[in-house]
N, C-alpha and C. Protein backbone atom coordinates (compact mmCIF):
# COMPACT_ATOMS: atom_id res chain seq x y z
N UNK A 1 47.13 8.72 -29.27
CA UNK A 1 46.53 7.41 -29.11
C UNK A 1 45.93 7.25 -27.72
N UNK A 2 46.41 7.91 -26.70
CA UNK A 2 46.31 7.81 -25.56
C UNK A 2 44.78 8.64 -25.42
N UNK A 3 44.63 9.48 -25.79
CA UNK A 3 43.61 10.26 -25.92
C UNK A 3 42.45 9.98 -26.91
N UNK A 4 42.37 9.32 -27.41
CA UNK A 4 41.18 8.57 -28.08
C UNK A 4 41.24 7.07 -27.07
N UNK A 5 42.06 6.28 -26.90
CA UNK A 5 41.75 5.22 -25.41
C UNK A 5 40.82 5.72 -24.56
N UNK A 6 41.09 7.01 -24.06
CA UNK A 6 40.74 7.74 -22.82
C UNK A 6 39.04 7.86 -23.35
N UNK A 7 38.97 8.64 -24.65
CA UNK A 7 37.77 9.08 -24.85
C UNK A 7 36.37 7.65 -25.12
N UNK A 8 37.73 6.50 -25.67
CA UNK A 8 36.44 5.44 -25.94
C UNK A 8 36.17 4.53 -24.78
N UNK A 9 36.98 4.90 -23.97
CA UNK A 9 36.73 4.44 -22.21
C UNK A 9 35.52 4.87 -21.53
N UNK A 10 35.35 6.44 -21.72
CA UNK A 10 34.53 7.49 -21.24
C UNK A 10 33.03 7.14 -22.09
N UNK A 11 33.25 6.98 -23.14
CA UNK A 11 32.15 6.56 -23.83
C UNK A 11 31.55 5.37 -23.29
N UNK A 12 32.26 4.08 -23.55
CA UNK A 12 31.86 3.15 -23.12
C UNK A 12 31.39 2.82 -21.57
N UNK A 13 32.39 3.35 -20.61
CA UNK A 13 31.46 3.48 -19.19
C UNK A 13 30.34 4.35 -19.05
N UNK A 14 29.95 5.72 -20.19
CA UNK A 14 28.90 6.41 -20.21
C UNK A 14 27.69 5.40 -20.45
N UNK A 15 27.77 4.71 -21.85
CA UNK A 15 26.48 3.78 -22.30
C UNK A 15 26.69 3.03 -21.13
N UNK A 16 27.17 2.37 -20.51
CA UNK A 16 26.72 1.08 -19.42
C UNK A 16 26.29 1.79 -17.99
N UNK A 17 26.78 2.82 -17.61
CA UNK A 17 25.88 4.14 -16.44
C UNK A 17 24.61 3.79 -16.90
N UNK A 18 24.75 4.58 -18.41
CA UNK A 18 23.26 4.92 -18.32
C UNK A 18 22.11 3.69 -18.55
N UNK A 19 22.87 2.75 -18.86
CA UNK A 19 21.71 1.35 -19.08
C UNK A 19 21.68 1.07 -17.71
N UNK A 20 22.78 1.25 -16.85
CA UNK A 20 22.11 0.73 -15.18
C UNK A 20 21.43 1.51 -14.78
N UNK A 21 21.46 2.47 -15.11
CA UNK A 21 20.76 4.07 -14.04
C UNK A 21 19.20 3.14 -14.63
N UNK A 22 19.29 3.24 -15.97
CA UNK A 22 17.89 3.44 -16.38
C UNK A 22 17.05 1.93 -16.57
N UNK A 23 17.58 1.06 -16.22
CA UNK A 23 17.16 -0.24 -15.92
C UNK A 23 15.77 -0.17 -14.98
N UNK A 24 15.83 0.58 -14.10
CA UNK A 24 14.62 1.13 -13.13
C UNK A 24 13.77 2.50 -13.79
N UNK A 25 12.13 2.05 -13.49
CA UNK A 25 12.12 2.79 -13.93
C UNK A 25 11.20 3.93 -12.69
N UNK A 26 11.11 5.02 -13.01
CA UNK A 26 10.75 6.27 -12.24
C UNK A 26 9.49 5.42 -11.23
N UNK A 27 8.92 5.02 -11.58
CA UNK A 27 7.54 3.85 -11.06
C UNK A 27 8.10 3.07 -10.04
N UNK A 28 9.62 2.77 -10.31
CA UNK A 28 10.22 1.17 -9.76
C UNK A 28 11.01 2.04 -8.38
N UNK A 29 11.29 3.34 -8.42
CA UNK A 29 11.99 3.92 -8.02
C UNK A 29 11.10 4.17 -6.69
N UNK A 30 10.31 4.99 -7.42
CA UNK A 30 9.05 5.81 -6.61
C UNK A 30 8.70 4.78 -5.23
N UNK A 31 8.16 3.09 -6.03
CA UNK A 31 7.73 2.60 -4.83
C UNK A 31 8.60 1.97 -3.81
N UNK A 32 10.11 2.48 -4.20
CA UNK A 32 11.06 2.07 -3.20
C UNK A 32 11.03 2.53 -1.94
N UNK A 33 11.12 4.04 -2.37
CA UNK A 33 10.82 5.20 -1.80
C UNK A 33 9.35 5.32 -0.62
N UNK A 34 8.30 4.69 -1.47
CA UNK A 34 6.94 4.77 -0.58
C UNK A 34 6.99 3.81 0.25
N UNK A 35 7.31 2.47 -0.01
CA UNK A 35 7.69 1.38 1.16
C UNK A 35 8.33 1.38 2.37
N UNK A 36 9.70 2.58 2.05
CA UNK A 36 10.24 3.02 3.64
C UNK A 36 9.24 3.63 4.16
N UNK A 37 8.31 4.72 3.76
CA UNK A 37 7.37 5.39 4.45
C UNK A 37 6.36 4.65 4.84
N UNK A 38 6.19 3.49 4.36
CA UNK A 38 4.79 2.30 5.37
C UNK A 38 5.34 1.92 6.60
N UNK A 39 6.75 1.63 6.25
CA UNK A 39 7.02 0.98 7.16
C UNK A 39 6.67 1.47 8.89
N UNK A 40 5.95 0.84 9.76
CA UNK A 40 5.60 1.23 11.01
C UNK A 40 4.60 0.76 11.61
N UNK A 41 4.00 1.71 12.72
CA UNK A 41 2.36 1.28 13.35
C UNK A 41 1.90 2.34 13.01
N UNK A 42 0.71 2.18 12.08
CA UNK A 42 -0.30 2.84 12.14
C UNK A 42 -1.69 2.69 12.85
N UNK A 43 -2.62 3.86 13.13
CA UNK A 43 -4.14 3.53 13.90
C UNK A 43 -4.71 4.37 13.35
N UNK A 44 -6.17 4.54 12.83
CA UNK A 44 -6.98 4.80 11.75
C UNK A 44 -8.23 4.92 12.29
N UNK A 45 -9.12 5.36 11.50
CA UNK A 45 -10.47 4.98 11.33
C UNK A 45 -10.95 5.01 9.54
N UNK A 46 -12.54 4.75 9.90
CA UNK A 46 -12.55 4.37 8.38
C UNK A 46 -14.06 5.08 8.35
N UNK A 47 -14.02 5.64 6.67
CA UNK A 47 -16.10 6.32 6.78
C UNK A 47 -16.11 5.36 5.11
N UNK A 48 -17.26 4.89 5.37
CA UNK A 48 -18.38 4.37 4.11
C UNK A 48 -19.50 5.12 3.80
N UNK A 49 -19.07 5.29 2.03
CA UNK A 49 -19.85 6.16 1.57
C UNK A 49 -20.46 5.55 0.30
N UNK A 50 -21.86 5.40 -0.17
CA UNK A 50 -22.68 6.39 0.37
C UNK A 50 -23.15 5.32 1.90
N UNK A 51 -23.88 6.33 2.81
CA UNK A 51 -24.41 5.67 4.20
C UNK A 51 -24.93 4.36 3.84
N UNK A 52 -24.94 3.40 3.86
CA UNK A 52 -25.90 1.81 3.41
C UNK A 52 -27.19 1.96 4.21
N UNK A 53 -28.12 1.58 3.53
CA UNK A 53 -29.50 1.32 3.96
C UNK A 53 -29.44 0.42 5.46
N UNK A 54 -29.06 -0.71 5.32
CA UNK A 54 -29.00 -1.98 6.10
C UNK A 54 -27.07 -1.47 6.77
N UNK A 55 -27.03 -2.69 7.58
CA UNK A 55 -25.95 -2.73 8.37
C UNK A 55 -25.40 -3.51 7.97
N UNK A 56 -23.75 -2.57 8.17
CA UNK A 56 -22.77 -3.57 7.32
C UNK A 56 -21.92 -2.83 8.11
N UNK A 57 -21.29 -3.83 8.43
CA UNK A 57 -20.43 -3.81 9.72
C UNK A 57 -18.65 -3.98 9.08
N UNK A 58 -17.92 -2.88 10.03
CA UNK A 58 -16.83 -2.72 9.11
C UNK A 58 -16.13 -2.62 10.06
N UNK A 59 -15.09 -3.85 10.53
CA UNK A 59 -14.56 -3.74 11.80
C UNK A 59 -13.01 -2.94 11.34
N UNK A 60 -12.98 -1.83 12.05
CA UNK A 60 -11.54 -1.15 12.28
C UNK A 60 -11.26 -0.58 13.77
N UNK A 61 -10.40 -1.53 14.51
CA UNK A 61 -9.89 -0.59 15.18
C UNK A 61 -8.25 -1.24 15.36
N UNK A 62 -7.82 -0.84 16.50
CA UNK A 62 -6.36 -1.71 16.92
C UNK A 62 -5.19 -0.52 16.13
N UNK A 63 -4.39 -1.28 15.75
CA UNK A 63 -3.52 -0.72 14.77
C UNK A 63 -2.97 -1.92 13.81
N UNK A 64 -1.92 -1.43 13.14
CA UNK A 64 -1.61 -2.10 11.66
C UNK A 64 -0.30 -2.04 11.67
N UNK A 65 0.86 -2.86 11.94
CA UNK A 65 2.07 -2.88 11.57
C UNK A 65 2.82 -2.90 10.20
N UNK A 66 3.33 -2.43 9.46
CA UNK A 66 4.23 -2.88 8.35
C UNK A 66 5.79 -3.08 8.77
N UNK A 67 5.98 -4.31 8.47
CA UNK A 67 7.16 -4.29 8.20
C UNK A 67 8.00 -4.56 7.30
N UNK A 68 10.04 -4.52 7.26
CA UNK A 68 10.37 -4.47 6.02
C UNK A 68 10.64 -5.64 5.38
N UNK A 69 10.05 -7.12 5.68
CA UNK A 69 10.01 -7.86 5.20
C UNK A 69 8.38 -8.25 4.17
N UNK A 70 8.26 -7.36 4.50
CA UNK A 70 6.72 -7.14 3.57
C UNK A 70 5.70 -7.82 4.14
N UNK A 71 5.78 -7.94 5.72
CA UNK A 71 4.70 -8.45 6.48
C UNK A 71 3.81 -7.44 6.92
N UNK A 72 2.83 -7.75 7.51
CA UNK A 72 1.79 -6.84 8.75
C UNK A 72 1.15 -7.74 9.44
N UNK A 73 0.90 -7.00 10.91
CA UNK A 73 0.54 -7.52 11.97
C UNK A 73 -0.43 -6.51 12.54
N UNK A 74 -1.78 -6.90 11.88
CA UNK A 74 -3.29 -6.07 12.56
C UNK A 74 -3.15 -6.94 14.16
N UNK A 75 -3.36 -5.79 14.91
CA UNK A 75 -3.57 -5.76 16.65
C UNK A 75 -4.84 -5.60 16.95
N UNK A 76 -6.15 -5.98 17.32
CA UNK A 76 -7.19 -5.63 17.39
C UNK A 76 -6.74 -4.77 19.41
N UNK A 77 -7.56 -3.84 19.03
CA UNK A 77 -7.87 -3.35 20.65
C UNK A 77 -7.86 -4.34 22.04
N UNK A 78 -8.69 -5.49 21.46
CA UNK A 78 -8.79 -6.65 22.73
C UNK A 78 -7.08 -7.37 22.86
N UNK A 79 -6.50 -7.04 21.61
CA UNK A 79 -5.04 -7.91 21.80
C UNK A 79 -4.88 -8.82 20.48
N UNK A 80 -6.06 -9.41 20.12
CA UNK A 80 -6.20 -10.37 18.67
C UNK A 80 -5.31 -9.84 17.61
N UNK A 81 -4.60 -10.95 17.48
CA UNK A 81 -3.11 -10.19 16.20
C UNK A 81 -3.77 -11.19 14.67
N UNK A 82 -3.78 -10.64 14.03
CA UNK A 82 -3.73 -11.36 12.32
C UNK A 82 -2.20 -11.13 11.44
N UNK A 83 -1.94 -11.58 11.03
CA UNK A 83 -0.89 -11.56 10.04
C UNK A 83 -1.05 -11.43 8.69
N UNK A 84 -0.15 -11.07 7.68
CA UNK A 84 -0.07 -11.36 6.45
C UNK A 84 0.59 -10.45 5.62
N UNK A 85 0.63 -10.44 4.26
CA UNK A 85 1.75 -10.03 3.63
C UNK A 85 1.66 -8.62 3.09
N UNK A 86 2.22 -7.85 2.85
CA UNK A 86 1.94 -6.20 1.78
C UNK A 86 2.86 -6.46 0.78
N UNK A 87 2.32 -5.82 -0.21
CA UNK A 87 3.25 -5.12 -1.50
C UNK A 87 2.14 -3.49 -1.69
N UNK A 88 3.45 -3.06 -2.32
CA UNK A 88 3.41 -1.45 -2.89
C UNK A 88 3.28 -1.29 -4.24
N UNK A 89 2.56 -1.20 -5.38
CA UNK A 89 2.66 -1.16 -6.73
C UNK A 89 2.07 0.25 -7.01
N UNK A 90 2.99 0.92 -7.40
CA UNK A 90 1.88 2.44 -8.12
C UNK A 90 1.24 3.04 -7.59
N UNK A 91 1.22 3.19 -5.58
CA UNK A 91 0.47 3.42 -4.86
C UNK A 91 -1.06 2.62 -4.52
N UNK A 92 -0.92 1.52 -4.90
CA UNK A 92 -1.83 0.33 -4.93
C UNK A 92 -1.39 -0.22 -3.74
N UNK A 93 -1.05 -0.51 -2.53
CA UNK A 93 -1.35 -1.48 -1.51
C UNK A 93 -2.34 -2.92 -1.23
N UNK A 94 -1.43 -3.89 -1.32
CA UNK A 94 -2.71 -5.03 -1.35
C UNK A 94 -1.99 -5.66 -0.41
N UNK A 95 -2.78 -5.96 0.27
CA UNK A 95 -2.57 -6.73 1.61
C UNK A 95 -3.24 -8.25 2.03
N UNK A 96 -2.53 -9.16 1.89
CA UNK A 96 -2.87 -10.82 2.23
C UNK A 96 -2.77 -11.61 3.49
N UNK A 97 -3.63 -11.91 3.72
CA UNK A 97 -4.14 -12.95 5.26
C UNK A 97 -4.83 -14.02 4.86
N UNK A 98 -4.82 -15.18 5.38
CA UNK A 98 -5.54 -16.17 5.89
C UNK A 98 -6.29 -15.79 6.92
N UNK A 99 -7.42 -16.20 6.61
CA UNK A 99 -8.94 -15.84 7.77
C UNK A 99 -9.48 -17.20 7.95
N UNK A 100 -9.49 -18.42 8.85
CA UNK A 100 -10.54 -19.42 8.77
C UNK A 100 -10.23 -20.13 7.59
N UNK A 101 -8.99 -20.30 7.24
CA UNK A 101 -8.62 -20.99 6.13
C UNK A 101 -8.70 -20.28 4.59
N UNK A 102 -9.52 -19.50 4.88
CA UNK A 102 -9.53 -18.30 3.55
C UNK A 102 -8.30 -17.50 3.25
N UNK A 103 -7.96 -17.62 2.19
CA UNK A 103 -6.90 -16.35 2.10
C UNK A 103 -7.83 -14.93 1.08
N UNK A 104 -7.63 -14.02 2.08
CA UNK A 104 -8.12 -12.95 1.98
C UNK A 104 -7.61 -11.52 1.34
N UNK A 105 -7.39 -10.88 0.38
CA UNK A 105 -6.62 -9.83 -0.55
C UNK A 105 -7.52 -8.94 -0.36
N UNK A 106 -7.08 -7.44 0.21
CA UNK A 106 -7.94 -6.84 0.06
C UNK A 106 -6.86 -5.42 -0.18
N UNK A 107 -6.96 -4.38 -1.71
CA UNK A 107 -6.18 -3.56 -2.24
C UNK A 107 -6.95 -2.29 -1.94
N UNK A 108 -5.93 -0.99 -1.93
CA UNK A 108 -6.42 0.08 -1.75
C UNK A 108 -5.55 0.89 -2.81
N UNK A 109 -6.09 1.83 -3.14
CA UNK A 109 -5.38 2.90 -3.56
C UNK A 109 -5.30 3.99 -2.37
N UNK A 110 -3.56 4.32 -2.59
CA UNK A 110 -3.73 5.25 -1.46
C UNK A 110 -3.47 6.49 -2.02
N UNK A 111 -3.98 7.47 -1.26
CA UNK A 111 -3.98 8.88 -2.30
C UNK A 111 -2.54 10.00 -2.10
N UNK A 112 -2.49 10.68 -3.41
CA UNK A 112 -1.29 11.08 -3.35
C UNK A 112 -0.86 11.80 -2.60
N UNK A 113 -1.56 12.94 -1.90
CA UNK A 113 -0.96 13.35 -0.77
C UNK A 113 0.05 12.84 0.41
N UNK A 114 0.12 11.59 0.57
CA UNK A 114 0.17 10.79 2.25
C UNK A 114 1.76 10.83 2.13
N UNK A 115 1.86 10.75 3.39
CA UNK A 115 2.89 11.47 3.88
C UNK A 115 3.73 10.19 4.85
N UNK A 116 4.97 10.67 5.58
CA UNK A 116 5.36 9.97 6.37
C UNK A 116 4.46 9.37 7.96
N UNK A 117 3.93 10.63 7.95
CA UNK A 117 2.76 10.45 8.89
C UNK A 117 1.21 9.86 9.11
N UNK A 118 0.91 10.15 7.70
CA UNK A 118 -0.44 10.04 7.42
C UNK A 118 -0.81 9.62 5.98
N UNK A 119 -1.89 8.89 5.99
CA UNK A 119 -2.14 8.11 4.97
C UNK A 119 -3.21 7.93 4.38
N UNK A 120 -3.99 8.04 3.49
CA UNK A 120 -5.36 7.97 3.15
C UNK A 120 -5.48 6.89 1.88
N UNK A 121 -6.49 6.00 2.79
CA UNK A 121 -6.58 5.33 1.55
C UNK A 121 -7.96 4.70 0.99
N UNK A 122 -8.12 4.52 0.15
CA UNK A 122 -9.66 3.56 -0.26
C UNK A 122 -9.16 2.93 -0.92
N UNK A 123 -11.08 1.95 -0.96
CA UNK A 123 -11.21 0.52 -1.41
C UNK A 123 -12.41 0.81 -1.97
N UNK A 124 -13.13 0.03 -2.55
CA UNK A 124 -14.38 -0.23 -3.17
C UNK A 124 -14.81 -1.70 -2.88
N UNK A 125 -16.18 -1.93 -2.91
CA UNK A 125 -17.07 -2.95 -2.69
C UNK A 125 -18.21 -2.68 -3.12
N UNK A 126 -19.21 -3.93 -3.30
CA UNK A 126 -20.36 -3.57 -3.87
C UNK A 126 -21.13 -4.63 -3.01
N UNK A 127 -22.58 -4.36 -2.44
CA UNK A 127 -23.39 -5.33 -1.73
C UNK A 127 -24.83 -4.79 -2.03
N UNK A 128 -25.86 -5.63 -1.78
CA UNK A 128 -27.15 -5.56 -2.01
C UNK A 128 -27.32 -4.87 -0.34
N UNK A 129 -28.73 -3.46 -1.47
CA UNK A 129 -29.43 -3.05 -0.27
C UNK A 129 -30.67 -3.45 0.39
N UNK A 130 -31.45 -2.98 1.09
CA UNK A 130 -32.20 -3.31 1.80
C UNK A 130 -33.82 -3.91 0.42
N UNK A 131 -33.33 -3.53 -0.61
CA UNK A 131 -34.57 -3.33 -1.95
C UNK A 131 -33.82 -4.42 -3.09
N UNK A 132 -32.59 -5.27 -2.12
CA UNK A 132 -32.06 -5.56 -3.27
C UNK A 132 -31.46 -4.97 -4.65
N UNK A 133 -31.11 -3.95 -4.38
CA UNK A 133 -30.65 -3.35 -5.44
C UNK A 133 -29.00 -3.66 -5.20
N UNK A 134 -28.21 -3.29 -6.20
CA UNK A 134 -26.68 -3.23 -5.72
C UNK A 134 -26.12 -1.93 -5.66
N UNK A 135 -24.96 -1.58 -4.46
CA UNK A 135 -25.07 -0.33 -4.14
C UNK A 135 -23.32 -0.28 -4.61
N UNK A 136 -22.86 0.45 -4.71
CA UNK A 136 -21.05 0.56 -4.80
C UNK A 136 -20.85 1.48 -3.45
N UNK A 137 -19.84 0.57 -2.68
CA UNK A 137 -19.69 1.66 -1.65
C UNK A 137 -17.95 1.38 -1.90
N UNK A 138 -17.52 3.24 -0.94
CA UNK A 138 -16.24 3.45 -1.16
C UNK A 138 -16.08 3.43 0.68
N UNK A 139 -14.86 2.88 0.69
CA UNK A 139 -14.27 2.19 2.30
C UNK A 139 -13.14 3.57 2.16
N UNK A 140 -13.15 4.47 3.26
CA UNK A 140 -11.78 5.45 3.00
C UNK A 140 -11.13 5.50 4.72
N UNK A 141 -9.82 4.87 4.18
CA UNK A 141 -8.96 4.99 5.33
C UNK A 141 -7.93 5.83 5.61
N UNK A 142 -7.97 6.27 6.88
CA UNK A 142 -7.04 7.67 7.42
C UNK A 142 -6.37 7.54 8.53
N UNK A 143 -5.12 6.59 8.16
CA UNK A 143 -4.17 6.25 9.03
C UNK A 143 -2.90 7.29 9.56
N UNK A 144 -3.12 7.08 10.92
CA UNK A 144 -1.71 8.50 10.99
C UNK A 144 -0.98 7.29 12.02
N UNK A 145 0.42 7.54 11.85
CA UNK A 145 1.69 6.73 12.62
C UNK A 145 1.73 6.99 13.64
N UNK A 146 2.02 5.71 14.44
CA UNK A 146 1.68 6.05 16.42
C UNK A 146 3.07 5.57 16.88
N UNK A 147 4.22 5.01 16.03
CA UNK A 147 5.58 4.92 16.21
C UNK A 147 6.04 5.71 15.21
């Protein structure tokens, strides 16, 4: 008797393991995992492709804080700090600020390589060229950690 107790014990803490283990899933896991690795200062630059006809001005410099409350704090070079929020989805990064009363979202995919160190990421946009036509340009960022 004692030994069938034992075995429907073993059973029963087996099914409830495995419904907690697997409550998360490999996705939910993953971006746990990628969020410790944002966390920091990064400094970057950025190339737009294809070249635009006209000028379009793409301010990057300073650096980029993450932290683990899911904030960031852009530093511009002169000292100018912005604020606002991150999340991590699927290697999707979207990042939120107020600008001038605007609240501003702007998402990247970051590519799978990136590392604790280094980071690559794009965006997309689309603007009229110099002929009025509409052009798709790709924004690619290549952040490496300076803490």
């Amino acid at each position: 008797m004692k030994k069938i107790l034992m075995w429907v014990l073993a059973a029963t803490l087996s099914c409830g393991l495995t419904t907690v283990f697997t409550s998360c899933s490999e996705d939910d896991v993953k971006d746990i995992f990628e969020s410790v690795n944002i966390i920091g200062t990064w400094k970057g630059s950025a190339t737009l492709t294809p070249t635009p006809s006209t000028a379009i001005e793409i301010y990057f410099d300073g650096t980029t804080t993450f932290d683990t409350d899911h904030t960031f704090t852009n530093t511009d070079d002169d000292g100018t700090k912005t604020k606002g929020t991150w999340s991590l989805d699927k290697q999707v990064l979207t990042m939120k600020q107020n600008i001038d009363g605007i609240t501003v979202t702007q998402t990247y995919h970051i590519d799978d390589n990136w590392s604790r160190d280094k980071m690559v990421m794009t965006t997309t946009f689309d603007d009229t060229d110099i002929n009025g036509k509409i052009v798709h340009y790709t924004i690619t960022i290549t952040l490496r950690r300076v803490d």
